[in-house]
C-alpha atoms as a PDB file:
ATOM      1  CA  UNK A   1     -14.598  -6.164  46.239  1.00  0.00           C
ATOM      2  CA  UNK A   2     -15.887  -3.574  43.995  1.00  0.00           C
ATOM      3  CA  UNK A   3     -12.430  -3.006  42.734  1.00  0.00           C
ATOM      4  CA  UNK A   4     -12.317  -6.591  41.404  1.00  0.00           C
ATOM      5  CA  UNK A   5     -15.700  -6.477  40.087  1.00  0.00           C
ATOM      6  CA  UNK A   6     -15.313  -3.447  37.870  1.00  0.00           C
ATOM      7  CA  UNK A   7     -12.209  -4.816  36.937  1.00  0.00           C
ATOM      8  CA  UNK A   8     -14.494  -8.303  35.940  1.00  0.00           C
ATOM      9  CA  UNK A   9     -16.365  -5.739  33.903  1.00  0.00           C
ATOM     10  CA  UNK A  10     -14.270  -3.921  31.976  1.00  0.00           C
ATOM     11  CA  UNK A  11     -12.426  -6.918  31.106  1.00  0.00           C
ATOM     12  CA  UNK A  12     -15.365  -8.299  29.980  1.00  0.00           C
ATOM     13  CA  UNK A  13     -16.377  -5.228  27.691  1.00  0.00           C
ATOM     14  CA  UNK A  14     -13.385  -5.616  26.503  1.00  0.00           C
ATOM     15  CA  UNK A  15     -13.248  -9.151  25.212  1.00  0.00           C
ATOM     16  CA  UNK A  16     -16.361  -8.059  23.618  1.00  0.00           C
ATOM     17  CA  UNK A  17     -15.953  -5.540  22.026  1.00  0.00           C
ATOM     18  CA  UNK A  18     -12.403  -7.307  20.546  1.00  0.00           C
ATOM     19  CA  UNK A  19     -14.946 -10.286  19.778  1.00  0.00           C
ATOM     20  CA  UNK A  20     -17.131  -8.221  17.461  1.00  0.00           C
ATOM     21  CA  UNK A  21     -14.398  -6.688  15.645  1.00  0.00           C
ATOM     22  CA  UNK A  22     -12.906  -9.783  15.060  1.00  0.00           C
ATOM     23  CA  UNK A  23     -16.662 -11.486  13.933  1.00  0.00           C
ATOM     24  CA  UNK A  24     -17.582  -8.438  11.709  1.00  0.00           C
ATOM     25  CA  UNK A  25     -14.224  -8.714   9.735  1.00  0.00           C
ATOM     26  CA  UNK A  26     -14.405 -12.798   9.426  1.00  0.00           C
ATOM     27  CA  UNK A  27     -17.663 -11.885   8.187  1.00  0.00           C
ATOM     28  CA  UNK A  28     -16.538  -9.636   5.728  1.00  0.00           C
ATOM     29  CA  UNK A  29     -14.142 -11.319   4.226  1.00  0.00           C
ATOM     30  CA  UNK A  30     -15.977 -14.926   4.359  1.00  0.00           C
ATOM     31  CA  UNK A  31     -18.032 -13.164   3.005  1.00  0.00           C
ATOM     32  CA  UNK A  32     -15.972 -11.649   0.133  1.00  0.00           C
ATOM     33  CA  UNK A  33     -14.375 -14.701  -0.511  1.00  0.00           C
ATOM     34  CA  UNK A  34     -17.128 -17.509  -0.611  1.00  0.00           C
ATOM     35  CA  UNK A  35     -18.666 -14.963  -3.314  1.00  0.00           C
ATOM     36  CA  UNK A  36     -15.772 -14.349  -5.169  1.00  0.00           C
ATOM     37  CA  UNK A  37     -13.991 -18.131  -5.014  1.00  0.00           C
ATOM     38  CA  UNK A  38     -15.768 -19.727  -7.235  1.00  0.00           C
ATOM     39  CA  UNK A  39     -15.410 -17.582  -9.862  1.00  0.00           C
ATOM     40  CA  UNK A  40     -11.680 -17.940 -10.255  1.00  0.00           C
ATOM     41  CA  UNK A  41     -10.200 -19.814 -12.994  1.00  0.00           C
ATOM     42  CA  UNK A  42      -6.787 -19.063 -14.633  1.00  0.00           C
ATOM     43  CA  UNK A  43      -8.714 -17.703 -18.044  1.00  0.00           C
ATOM     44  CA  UNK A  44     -10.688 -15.677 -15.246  1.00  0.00           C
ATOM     45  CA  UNK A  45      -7.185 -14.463 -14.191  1.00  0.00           C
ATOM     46  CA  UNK A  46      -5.136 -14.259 -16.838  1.00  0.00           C
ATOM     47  CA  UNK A  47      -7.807 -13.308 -20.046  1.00  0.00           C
ATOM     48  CA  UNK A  48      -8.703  -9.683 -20.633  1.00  0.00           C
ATOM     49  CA  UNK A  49     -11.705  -7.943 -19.858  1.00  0.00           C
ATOM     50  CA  UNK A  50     -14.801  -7.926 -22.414  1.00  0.00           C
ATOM     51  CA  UNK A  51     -16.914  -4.562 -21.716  1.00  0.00           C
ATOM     52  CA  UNK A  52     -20.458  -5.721 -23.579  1.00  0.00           C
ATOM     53  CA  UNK A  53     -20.222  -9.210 -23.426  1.00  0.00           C
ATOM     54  CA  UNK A  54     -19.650 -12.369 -20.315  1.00  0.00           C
ATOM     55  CA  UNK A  55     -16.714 -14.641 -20.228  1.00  0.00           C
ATOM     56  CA  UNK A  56     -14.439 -11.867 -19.459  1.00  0.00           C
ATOM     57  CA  UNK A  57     -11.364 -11.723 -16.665  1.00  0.00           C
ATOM     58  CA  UNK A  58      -9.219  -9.311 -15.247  1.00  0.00           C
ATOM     59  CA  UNK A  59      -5.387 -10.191 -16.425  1.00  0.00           C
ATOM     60  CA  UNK A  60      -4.388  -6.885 -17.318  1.00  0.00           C
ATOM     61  CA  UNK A  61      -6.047  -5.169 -14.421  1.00  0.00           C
ATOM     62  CA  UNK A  62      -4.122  -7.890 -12.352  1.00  0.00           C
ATOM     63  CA  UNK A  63      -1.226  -7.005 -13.831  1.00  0.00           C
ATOM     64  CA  UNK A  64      -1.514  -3.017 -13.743  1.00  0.00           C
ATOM     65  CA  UNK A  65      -2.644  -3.187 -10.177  1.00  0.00           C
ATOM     66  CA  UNK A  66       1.112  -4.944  -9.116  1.00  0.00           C
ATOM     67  CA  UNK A  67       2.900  -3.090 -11.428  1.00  0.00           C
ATOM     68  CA  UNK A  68       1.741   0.638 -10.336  1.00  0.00           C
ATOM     69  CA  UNK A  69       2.402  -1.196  -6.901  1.00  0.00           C
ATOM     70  CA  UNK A  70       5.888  -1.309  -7.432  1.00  0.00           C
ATOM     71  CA  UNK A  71       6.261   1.438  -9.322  1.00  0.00           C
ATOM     72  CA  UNK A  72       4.465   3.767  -6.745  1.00  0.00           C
ATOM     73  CA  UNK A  73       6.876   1.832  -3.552  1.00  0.00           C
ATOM     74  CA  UNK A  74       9.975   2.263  -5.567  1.00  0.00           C
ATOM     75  CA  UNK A  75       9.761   6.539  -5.512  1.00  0.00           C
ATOM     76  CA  UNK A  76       7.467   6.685  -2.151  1.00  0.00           C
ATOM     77  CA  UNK A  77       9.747   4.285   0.144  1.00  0.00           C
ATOM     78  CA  UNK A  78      13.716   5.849  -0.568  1.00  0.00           C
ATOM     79  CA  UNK A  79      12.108   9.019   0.213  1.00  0.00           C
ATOM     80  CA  UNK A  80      10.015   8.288   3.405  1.00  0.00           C
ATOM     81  CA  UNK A  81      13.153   6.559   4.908  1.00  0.00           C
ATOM     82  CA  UNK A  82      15.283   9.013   4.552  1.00  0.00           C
ATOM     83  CA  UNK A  83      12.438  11.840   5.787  1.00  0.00           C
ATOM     84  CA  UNK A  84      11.908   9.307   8.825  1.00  0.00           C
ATOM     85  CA  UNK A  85      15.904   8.687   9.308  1.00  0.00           C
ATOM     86  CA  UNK A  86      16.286  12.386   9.315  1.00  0.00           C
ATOM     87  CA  UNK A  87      13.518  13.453  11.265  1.00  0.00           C
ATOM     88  CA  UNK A  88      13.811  10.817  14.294  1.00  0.00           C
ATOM     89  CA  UNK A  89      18.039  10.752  14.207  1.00  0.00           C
ATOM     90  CA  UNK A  90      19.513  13.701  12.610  1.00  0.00           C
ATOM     91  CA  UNK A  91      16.589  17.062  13.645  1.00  0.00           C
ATOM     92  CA  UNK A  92      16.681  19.422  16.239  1.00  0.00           C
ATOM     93  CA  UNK A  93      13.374  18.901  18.462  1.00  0.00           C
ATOM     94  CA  UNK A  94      12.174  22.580  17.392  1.00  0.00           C
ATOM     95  CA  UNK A  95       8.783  24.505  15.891  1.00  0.00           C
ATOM     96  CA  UNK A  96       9.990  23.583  13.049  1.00  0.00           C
ATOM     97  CA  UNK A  97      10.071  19.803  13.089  1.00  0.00           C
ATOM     98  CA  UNK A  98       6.822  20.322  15.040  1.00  0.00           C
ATOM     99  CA  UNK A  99       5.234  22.066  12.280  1.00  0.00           C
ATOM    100  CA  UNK A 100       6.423  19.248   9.656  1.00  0.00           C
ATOM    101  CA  UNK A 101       5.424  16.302  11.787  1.00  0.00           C
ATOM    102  CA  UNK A 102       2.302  18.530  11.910  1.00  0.00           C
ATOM    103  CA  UNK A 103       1.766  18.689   8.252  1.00  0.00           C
ATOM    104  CA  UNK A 104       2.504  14.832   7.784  1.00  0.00           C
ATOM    105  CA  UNK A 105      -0.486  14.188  10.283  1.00  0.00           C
ATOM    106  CA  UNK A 106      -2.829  16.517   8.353  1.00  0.00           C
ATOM    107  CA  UNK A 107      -1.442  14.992   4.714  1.00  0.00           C
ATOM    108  CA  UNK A 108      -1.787  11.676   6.201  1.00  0.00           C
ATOM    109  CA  UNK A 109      -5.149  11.823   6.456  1.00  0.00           C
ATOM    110  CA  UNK A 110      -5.975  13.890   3.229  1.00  0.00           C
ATOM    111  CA  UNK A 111      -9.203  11.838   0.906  1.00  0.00           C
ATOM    112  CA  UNK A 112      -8.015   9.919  -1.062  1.00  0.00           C
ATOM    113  CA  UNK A 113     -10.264  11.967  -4.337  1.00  0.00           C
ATOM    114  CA  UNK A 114      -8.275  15.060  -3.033  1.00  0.00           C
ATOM    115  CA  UNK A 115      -5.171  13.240  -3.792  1.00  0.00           C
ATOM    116  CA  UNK A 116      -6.619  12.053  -7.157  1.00  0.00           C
ATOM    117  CA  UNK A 117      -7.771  15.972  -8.806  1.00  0.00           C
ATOM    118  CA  UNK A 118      -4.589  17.615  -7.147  1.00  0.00           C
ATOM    119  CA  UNK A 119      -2.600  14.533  -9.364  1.00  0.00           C
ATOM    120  CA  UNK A 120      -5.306  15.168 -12.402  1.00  0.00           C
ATOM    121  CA  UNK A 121      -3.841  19.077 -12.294  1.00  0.00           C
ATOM    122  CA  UNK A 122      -0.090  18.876 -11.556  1.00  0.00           C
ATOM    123  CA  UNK A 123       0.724  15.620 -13.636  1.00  0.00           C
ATOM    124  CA  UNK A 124      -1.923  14.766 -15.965  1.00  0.00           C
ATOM    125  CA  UNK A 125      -2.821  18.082 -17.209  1.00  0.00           C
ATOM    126  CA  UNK A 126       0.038  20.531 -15.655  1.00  0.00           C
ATOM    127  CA  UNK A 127       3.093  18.053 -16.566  1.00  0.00           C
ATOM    128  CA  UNK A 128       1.222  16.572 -19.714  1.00  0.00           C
ATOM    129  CA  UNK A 129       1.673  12.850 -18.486  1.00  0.00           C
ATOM    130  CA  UNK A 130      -1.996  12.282 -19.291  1.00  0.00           C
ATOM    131  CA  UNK A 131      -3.719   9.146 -17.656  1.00  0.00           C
ATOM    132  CA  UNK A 132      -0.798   7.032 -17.226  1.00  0.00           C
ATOM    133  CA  UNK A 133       0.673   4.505 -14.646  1.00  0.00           C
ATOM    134  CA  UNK A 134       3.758   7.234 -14.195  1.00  0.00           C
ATOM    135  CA  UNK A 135       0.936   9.631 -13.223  1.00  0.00           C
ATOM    136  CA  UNK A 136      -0.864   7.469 -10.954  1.00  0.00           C
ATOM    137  CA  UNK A 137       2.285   6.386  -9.171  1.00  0.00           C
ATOM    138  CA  UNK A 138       3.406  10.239  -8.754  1.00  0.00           C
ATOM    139  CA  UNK A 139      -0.197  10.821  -6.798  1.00  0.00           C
ATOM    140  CA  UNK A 140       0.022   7.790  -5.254  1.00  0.00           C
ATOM    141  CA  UNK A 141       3.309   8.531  -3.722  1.00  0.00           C
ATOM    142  CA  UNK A 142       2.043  11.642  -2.328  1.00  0.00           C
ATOM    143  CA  UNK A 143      -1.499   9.673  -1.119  1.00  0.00           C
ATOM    144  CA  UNK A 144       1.642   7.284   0.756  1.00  0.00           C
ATOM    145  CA  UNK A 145       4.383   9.603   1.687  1.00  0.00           C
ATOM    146  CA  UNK A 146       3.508  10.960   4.790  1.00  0.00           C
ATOM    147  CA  UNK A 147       1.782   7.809   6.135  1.00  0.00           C
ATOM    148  CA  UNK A 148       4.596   5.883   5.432  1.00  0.00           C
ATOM    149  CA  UNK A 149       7.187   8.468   6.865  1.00  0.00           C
ATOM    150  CA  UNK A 150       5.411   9.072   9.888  1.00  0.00           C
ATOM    151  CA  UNK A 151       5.791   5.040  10.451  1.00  0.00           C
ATOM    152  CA  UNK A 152       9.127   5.023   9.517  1.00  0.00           C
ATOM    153  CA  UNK A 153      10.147   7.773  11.849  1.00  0.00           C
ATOM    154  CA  UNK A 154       8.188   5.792  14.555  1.00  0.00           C
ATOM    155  CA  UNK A 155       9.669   2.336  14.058  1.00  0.00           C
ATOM    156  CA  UNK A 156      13.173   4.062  14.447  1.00  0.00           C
ATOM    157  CA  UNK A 157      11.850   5.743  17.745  1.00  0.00           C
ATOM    158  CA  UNK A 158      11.186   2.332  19.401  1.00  0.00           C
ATOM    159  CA  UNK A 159      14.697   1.351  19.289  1.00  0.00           C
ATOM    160  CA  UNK A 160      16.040   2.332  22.502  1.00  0.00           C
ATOM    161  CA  UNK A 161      18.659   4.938  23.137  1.00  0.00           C
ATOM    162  CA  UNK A 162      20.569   2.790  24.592  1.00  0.00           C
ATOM    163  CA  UNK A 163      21.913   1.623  21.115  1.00  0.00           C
ATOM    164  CA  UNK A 164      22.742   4.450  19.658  1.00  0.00           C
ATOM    165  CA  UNK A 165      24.884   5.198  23.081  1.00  0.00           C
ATOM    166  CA  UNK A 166      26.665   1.562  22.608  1.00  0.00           C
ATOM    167  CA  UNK A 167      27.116   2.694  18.807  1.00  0.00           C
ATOM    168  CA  UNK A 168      28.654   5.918  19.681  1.00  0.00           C
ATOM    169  CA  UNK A 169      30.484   4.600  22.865  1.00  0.00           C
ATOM    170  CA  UNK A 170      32.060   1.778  19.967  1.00  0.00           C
ATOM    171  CA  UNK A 171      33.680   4.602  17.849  1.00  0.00           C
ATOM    172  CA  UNK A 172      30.726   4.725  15.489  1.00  0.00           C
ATOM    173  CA  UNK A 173      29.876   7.674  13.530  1.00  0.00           C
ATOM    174  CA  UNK A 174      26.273   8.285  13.826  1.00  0.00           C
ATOM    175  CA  UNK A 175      25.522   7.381  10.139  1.00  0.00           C
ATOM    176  CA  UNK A 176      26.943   4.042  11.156  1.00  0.00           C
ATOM    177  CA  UNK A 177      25.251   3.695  14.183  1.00  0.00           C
ATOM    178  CA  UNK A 178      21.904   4.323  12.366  1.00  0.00           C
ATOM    179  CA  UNK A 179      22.621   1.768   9.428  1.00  0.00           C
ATOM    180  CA  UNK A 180      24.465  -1.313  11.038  1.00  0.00           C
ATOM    181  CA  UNK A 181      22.939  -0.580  14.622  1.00  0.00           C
ATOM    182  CA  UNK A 182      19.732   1.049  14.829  1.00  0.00           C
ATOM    183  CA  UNK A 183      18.385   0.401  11.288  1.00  0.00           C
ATOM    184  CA  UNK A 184      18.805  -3.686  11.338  1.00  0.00           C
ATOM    185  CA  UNK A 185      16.714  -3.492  14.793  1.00  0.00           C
ATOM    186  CA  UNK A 186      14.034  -1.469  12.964  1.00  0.00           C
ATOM    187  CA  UNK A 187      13.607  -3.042   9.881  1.00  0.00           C
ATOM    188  CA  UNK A 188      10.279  -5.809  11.768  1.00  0.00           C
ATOM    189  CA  UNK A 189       8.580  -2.175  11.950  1.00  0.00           C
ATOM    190  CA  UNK A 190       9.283  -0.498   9.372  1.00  0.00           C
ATOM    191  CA  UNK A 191       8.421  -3.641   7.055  1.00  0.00           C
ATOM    192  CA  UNK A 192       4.788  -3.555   9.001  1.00  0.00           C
ATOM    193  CA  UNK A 193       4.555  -0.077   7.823  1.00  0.00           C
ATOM    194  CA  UNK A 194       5.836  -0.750   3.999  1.00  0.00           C
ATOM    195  CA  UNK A 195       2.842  -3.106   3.980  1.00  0.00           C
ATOM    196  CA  UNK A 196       0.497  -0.932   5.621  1.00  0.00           C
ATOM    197  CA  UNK A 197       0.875   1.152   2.938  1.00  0.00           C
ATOM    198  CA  UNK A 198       1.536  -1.102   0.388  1.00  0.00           C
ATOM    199  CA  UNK A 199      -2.403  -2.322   1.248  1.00  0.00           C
ATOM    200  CA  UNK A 200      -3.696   1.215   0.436  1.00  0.00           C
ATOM    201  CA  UNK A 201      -1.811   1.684  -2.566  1.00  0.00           C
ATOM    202  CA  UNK A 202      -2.896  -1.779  -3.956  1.00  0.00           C
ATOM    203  CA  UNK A 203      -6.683  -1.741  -2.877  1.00  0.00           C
ATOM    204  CA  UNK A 204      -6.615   2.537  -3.895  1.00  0.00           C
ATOM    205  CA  UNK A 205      -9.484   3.473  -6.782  1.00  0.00           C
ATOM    206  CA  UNK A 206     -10.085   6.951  -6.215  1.00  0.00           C
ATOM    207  CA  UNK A 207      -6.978   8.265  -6.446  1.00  0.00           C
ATOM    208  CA  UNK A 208      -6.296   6.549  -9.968  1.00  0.00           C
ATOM    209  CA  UNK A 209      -9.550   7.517 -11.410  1.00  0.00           C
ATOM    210  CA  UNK A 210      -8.459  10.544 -12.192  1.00  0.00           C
ATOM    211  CA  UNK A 211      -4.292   9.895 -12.897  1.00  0.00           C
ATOM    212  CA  UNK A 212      -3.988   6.617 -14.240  1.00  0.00           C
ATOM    213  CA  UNK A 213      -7.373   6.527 -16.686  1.00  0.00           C
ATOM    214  CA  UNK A 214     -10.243   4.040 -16.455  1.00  0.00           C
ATOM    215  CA  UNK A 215      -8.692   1.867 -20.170  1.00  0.00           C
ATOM    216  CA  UNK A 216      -6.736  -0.816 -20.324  1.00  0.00           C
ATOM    217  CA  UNK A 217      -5.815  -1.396 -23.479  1.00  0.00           C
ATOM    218  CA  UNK A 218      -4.400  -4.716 -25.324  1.00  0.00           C
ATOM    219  CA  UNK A 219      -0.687  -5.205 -23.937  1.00  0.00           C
ATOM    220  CA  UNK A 220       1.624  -7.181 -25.944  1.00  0.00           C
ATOM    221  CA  UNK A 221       3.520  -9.443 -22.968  1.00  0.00           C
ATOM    222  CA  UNK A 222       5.901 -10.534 -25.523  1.00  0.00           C
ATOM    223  CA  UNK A 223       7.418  -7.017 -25.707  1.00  0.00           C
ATOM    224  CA  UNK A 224       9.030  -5.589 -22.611  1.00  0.00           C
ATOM    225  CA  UNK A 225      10.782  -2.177 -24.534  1.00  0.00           C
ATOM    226  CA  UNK A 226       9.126   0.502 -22.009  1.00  0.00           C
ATOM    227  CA  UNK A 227       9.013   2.867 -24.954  1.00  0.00           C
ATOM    228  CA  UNK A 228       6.823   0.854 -27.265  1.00  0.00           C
ATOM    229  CA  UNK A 229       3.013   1.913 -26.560  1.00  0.00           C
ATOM    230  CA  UNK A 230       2.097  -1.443 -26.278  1.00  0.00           C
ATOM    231  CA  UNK A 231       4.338  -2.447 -24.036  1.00  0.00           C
ATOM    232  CA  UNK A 232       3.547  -3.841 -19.993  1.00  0.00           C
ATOM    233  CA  UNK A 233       6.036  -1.912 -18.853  1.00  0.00           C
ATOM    234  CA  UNK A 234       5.406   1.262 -20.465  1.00  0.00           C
ATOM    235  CA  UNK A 235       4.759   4.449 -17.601  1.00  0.00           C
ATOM    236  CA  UNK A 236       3.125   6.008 -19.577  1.00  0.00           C
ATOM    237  CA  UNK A 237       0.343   4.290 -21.319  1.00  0.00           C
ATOM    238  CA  UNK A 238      -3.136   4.844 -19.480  1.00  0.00           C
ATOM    239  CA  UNK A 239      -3.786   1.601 -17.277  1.00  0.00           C
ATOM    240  CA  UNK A 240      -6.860   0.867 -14.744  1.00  0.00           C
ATOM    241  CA  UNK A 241      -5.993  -1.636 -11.715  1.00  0.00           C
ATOM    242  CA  UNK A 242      -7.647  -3.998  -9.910  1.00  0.00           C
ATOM    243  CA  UNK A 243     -10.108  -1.632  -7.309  1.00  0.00           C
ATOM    244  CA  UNK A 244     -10.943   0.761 -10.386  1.00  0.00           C
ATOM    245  CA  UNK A 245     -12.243  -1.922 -12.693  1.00  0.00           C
ATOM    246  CA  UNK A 246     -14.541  -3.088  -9.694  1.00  0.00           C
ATOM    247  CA  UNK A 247     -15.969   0.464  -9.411  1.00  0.00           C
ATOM    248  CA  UNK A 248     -15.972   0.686 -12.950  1.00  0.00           C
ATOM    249  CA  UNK A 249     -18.090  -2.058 -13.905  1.00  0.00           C
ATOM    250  CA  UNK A 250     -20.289  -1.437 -10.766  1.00  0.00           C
ATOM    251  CA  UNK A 251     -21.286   1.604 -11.704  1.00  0.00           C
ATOM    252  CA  UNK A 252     -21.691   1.513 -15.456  1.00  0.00           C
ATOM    253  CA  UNK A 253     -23.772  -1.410 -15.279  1.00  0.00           C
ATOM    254  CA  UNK A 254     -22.812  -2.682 -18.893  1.00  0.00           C
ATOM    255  CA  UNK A 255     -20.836  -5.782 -18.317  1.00  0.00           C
ATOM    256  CA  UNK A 256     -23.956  -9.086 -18.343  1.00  0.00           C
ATOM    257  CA  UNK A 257     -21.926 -10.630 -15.861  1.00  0.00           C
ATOM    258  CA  UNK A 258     -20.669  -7.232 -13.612  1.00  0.00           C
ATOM    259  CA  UNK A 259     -21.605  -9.524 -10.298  1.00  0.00           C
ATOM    260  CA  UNK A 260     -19.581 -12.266 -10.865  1.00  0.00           C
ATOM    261  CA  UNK A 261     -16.723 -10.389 -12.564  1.00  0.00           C
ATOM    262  CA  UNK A 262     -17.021  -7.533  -9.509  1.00  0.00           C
ATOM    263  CA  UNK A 263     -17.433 -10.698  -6.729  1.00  0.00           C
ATOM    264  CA  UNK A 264     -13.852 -12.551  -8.318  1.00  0.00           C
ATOM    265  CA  UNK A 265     -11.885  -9.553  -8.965  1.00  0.00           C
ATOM    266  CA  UNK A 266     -12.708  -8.407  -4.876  1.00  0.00           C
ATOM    267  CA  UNK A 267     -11.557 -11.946  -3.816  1.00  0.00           C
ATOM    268  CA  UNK A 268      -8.334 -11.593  -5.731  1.00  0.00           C
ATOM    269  CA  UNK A 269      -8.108  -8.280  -4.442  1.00  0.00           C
ATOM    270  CA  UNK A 270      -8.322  -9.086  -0.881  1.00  0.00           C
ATOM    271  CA  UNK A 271      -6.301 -12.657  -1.312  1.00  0.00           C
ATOM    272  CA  UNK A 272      -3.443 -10.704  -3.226  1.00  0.00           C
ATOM    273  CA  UNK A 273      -2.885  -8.481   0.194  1.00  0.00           C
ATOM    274  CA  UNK A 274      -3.313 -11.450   2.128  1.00  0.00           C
ATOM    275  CA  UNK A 275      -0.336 -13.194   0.220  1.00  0.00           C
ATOM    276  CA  UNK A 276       1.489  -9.518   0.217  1.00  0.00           C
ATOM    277  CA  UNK A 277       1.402  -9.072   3.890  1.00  0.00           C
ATOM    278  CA  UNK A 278       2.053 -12.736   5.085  1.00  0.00           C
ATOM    279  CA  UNK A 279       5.192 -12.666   2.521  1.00  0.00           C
ATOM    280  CA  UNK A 280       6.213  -9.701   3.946  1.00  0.00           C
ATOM    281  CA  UNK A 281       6.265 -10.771   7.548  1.00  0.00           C
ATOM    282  CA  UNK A 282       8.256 -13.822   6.872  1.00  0.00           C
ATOM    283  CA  UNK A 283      10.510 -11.467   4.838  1.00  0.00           C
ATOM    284  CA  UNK A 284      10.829  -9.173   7.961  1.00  0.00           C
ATOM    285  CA  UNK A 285      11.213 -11.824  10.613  1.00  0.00           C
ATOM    286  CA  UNK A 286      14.258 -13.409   8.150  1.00  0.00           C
ATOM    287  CA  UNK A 287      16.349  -9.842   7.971  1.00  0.00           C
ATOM    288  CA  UNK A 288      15.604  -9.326  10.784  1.00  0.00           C
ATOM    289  CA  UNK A 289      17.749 -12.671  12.133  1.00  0.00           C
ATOM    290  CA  UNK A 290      20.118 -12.026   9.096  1.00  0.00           C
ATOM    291  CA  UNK A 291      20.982  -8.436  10.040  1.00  0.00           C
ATOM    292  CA  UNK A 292      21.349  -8.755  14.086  1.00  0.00           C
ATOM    293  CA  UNK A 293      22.736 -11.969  13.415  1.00  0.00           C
ATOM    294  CA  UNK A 294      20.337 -13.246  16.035  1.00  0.00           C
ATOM    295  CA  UNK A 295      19.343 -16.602  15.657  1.00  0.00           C
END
């Protein structure tokens, strides 16, 4: 009898505590978004920013914010899959691998201003690539690396052994047994990681303080030649996202309308990962059927 009443208990304590984690995050972002809603409009979204004056929006913050994004994914993710691929399938269980998984832990959870100064030194002022996107997507990669490794490593651990035994026992080399057997099976997880990560990099101010500038100059959207300085998708112009332009305008306190702007710019913020990680999901779940060819 007491059995099954400590057991009422702690189930109880449970639901609880799951309740009020679930209440204070509806709060939060309720409260994020009823703020921040009505302020968007497409001239909100799509006009530049005015630093003296009201009226301003936050199109070529949008824009940097997704374009560092990708930028930042494209060198962090080929490398983090093949650390995790190598460390998980092809590493001898030794010190050594010890000490690395180690290291990824104690990277992993590095702050994020470390990150930023150790990315001001090496590539704005060691490498001369001054405030740029390039720069902020070089500190950004190591602010994501050994996060997103670690999760690689660990989606390809929760695929049984029992597959790679069936590869093997199939005539399968092991490379092939990792990419048409035990990769495919993996990709749900490692997809959940990808956007994990994808979340920090897209909501991350810190870290781009100090790498990719606090300007964002005039673009000119009708010219895409990444060597013209006024180009979009030039790497190495200076370019402030998104989360920096809320801290920016927060703490300057020069913008007339810094509330509104800061309350609309947090709901896209926190709508645009929404979006990201739903997209994603539905992304994963479809390889996932395409690759096992499992219906």
């Amino acid at each position: 009898m007491k059995a099954k009443t400590a057991d009422k208990i702690a189930t109880a304590v449970f639901y609880a505590v799951a309740g009020l984690v679930v209440l204070i995050l509806a709060f939060l972002l309720g409260y994020i978004l009823l703020a921040g809603l009505p302020k968007l409009s497409w001239h909100f979204l799509a006009a530049p920013a005015q630093a003296f004056s009201a009226g301003g929006g936050i199109g070529i913050q949008l824009f940097n914010s997704f374009y560092l994004l990708v930028l930042a994914m494209l060198i962090s993710f080929p490398i983090a899959l093949g650390a995790g691929i190598y460390l998980n399938e092809y590493a001898k269980q030794n010190w050594i691998t010890n000490v690395v998984r180690t290291a990824i832990e104690i990277l992993s959870s590095l702050p994020s201003v470390v990150v930023g100064l150790f990315g001001f030194l090496l590539f704005v002022v060691q490498f001369k690539l001054g405030f740029s996107i390039l720069s902020g997507a070089l500190a950004l990669t190591f602010f994501n690396l050994p996060l997103l490794t670690r999760s690689v490593e660990t989606s390809l651990a929760s695929i049984p052994n029992l597959q790679r035994e069936a590869g093997l026992a199939l005539g399968l080399s092991r490379w092939e047994t990792v990419t048409k057997v035990i990769l495919p099976a993996a990709v749900p997880s490692i997809l959940t990681g990808v956007i994990l990560s994808a979340g920090r990099v897209f909501g991350e101010a810190a870290a781009l303080i100090y790498t990719s500038g606090q300007s964002a100059p005039a673009l000119n959207f009708a010219d895409w030649n990444p060597f013209n300085i006024a180009s979009p998708l030039n790497p190495l112009r200076p370019a402030e996202t998104l989360a920096v332009h809320i801290w920016k305008i927060n703490s300057e306190g020069i913008m007339p309308d810094a509330s509104a702007v800061s309350a609309g710019a947090s709901a896209v913020l926190v709508i645009a990962v929404l979006l990201f990680n739903f997209l994603a999901r539905w992304l994963g779940n479809r390889l996932y059927k395409r690759l096992t060819a499992n219906d």
